[in-house]
N, C-alpha and C. Protein backbone atom coordinates (compact mmCIF):
# COMPACT_ATOMS: atom_id res chain seq x y z
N UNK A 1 -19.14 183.99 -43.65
CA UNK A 1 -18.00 183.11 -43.76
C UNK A 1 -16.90 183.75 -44.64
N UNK A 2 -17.77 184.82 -45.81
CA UNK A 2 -16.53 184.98 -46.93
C UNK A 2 -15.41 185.88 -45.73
N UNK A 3 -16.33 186.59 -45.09
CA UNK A 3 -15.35 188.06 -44.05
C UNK A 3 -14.59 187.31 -43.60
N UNK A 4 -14.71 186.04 -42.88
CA UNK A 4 -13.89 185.55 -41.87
C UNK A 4 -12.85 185.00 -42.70
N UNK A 5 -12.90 184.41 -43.68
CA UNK A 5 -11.74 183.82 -44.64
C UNK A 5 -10.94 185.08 -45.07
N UNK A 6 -11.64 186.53 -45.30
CA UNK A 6 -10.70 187.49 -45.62
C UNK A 6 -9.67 188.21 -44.49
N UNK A 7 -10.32 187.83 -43.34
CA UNK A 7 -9.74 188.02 -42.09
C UNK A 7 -8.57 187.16 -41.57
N UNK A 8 -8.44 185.73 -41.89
CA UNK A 8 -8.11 185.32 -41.68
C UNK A 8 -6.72 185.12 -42.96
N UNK A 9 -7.11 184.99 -44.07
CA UNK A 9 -6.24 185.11 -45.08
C UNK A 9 -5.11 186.54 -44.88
N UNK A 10 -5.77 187.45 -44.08
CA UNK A 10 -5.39 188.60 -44.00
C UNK A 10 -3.85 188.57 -43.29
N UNK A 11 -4.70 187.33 -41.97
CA UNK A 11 -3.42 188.00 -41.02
C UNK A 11 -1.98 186.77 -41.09
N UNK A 12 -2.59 185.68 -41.96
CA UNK A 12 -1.91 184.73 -42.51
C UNK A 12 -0.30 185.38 -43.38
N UNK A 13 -1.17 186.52 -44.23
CA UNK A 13 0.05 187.03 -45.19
C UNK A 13 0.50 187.83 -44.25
N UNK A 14 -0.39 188.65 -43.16
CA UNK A 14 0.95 189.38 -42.44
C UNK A 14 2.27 189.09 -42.28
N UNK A 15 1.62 187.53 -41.36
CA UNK A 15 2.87 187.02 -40.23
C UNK A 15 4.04 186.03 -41.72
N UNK A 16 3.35 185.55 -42.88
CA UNK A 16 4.38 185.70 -43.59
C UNK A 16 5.24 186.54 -44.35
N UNK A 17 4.46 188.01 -44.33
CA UNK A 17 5.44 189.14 -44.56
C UNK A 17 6.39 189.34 -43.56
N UNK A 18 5.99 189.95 -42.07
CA UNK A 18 6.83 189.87 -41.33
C UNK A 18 8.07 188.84 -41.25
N UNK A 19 7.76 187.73 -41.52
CA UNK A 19 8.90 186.03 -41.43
C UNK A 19 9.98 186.69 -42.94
N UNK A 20 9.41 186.71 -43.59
CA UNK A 20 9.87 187.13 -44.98
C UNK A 20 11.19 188.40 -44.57
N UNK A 21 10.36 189.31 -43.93
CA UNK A 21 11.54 190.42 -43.40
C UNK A 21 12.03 190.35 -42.80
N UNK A 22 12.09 189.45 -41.84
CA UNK A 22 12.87 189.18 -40.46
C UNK A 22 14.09 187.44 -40.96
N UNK A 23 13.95 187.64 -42.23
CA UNK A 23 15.08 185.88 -42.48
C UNK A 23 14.19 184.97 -42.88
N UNK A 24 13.01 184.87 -42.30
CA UNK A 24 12.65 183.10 -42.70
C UNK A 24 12.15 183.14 -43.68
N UNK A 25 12.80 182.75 -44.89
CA UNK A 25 12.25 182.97 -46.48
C UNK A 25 11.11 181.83 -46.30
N UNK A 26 12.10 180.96 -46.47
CA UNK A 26 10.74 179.27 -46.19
C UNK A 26 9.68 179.63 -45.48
N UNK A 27 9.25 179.83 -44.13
CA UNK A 27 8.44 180.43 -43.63
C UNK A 27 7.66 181.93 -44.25
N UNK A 28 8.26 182.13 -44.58
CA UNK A 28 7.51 183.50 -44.86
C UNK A 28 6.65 183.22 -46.34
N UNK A 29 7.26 182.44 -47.35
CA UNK A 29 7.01 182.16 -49.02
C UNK A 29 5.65 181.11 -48.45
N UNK A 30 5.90 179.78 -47.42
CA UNK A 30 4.67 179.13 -47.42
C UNK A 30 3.22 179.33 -46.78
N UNK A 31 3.82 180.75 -45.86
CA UNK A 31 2.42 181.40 -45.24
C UNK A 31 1.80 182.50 -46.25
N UNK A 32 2.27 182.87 -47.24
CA UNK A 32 2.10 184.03 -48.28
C UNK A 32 1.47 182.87 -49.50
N UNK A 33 2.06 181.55 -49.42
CA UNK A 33 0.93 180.75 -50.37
C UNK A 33 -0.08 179.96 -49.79
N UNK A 34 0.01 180.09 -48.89
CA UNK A 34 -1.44 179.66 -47.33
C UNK A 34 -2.47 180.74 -47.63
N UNK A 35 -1.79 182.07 -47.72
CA UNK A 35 -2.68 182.93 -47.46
C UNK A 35 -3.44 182.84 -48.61
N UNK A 36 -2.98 182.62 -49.83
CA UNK A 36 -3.71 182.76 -51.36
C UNK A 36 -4.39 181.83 -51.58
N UNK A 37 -4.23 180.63 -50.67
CA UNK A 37 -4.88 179.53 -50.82
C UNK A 37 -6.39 179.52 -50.04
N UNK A 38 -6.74 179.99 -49.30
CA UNK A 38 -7.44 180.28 -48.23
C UNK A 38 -8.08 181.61 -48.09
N UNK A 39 -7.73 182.62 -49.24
CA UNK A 39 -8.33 184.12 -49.14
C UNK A 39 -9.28 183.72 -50.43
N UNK A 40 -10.61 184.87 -49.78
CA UNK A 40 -11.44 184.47 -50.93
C UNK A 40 -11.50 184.26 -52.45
N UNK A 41 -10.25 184.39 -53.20
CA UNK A 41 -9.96 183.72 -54.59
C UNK A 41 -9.35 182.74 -54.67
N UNK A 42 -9.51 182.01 -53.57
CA UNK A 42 -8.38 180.80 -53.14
C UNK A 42 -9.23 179.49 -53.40
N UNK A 43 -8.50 178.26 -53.39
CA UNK A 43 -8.84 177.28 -53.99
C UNK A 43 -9.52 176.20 -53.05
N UNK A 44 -8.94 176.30 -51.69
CA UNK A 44 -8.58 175.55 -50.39
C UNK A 44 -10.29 175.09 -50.12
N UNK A 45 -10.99 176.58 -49.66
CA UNK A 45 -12.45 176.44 -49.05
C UNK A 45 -13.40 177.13 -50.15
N UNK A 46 -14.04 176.29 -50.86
CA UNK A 46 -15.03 176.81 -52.08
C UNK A 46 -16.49 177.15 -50.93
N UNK A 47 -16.38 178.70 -50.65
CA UNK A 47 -17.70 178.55 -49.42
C UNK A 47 -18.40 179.85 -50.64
């Protein structure tokens, strides 16, 4: 489960890096605190 949360946290901050570089600050800032929320030092899923 931890892999899949790092996998998934992973591609979370991508697509808000990409948003981030491409204009969508808003978009890009709340998928980059999705991702921290939800990657294994994150608060979201205590697994």
């Amino acid at each position: 489960m931890a892999s899949l949360l790092w996998i998934l946290a992973a591609a979370v901050a991508l697509f808000g890096v990409f948003s981030l570089m491409s204009g969508a600050v808003v978009t890009g800032i709340v998928l980059v605190v999705i991702a921290a929320l939800i990657g294994p030092a994150g608060t979201i899923l205590h697994v």
